[in-house]
C-alpha atoms as a PDB file:
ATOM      1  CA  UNK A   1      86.755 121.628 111.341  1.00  0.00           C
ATOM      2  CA  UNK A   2      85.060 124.378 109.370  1.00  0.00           C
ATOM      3  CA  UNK A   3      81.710 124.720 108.338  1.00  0.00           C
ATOM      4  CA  UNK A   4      82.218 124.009 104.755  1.00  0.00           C
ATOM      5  CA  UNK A   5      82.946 120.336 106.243  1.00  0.00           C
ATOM      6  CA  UNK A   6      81.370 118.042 103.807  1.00  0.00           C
ATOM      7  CA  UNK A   7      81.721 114.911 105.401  1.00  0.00           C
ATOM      8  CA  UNK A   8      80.562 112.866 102.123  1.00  0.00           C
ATOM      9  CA  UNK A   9      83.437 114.036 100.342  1.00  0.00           C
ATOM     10  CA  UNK A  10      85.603 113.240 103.204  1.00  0.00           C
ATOM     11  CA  UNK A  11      84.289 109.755 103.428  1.00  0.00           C
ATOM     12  CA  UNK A  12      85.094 108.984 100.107  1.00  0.00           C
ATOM     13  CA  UNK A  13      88.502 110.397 100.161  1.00  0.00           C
ATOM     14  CA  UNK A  14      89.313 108.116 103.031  1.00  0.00           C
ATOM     15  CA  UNK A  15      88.015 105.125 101.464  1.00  0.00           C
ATOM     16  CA  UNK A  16      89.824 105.949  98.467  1.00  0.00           C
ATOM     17  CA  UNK A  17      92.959 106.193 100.408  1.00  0.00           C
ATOM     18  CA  UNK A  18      92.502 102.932 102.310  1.00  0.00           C
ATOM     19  CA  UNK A  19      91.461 100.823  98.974  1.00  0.00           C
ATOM     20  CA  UNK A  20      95.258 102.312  97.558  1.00  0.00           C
ATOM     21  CA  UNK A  21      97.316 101.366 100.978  1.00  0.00           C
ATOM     22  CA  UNK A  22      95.013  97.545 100.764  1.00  0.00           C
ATOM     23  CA  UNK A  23      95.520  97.478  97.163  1.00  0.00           C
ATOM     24  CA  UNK A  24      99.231  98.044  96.907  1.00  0.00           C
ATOM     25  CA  UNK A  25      99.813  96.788 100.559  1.00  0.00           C
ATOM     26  CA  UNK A  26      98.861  93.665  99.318  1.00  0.00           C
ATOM     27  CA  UNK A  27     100.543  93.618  95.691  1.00  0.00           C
ATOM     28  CA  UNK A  28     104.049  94.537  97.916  1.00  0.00           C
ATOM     29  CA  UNK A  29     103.642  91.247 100.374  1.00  0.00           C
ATOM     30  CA  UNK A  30     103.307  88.845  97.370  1.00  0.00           C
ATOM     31  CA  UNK A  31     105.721  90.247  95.348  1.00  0.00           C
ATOM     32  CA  UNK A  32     108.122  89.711  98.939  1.00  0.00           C
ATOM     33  CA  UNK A  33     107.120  86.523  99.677  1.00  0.00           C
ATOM     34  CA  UNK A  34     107.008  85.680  95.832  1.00  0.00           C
ATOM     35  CA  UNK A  35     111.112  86.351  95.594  1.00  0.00           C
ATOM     36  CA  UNK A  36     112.114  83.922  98.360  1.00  0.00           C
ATOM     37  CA  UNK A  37     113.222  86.793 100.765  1.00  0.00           C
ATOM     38  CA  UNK A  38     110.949  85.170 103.685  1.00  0.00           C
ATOM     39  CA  UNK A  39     112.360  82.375 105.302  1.00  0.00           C
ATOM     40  CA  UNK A  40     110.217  80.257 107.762  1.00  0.00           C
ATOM     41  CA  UNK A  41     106.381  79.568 107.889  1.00  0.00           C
ATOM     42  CA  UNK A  42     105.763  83.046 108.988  1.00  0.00           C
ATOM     43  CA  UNK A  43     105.859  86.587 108.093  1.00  0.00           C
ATOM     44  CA  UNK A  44     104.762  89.190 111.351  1.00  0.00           C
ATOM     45  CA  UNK A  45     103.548  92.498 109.307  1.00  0.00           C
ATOM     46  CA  UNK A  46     103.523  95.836 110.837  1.00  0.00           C
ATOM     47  CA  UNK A  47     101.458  98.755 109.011  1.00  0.00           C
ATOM     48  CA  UNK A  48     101.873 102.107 110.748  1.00  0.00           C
ATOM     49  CA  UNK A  49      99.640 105.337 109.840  1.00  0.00           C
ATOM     50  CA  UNK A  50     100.554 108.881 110.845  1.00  0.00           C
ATOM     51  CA  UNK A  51      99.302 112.160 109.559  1.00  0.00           C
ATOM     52  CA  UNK A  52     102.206 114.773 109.430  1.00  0.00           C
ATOM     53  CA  UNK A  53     101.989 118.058 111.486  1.00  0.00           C
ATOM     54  CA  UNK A  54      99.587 115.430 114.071  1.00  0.00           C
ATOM     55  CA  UNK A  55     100.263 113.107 116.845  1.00  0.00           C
ATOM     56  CA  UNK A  56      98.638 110.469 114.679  1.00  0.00           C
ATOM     57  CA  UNK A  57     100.692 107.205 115.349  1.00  0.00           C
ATOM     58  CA  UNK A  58      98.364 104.313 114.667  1.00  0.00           C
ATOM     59  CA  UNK A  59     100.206 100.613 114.626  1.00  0.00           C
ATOM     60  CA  UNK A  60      98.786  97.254 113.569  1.00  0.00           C
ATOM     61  CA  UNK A  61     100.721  94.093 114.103  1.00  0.00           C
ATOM     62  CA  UNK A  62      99.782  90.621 112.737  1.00  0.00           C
ATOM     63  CA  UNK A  63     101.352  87.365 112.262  1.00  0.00           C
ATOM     64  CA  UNK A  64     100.439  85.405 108.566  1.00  0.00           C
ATOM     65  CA  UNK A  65     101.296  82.127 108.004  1.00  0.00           C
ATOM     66  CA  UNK A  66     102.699  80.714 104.619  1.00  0.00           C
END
């Protein structure tokens, strides 16, 4: 990092990024499970985050029940 680094700003970007991916993360499963497409009690979500040009492969797995 350089030293015009202002980890404030930085902060806030990230959060502002995360609050978009929750906020239309979110809006995207309902709509899914809204149209009938899941069938069963269960739907097993997978969110992956990578940062291009890095080796930044982050996965999270859960199971929700309906």
């Amino acid at each position: 990092m350089t030293a015009e680094f202002d980890e404030d700003r930085f902060n806030m970007a990230i959060r502002k990024f995360l609050k978009h991916v929750g906020v239309t993360s979110q809006r995207e499963i309902e709509n899914l499970v809204r149209s009938g497409a899941v069938e069963g009690g269960e739907l097993k979500l997978r969110m992956t985050l990578s940062a291009e040009g890095t080796p930044l492969e982050h996965v999270i797995e859960e199971r929700i029940a309906l």
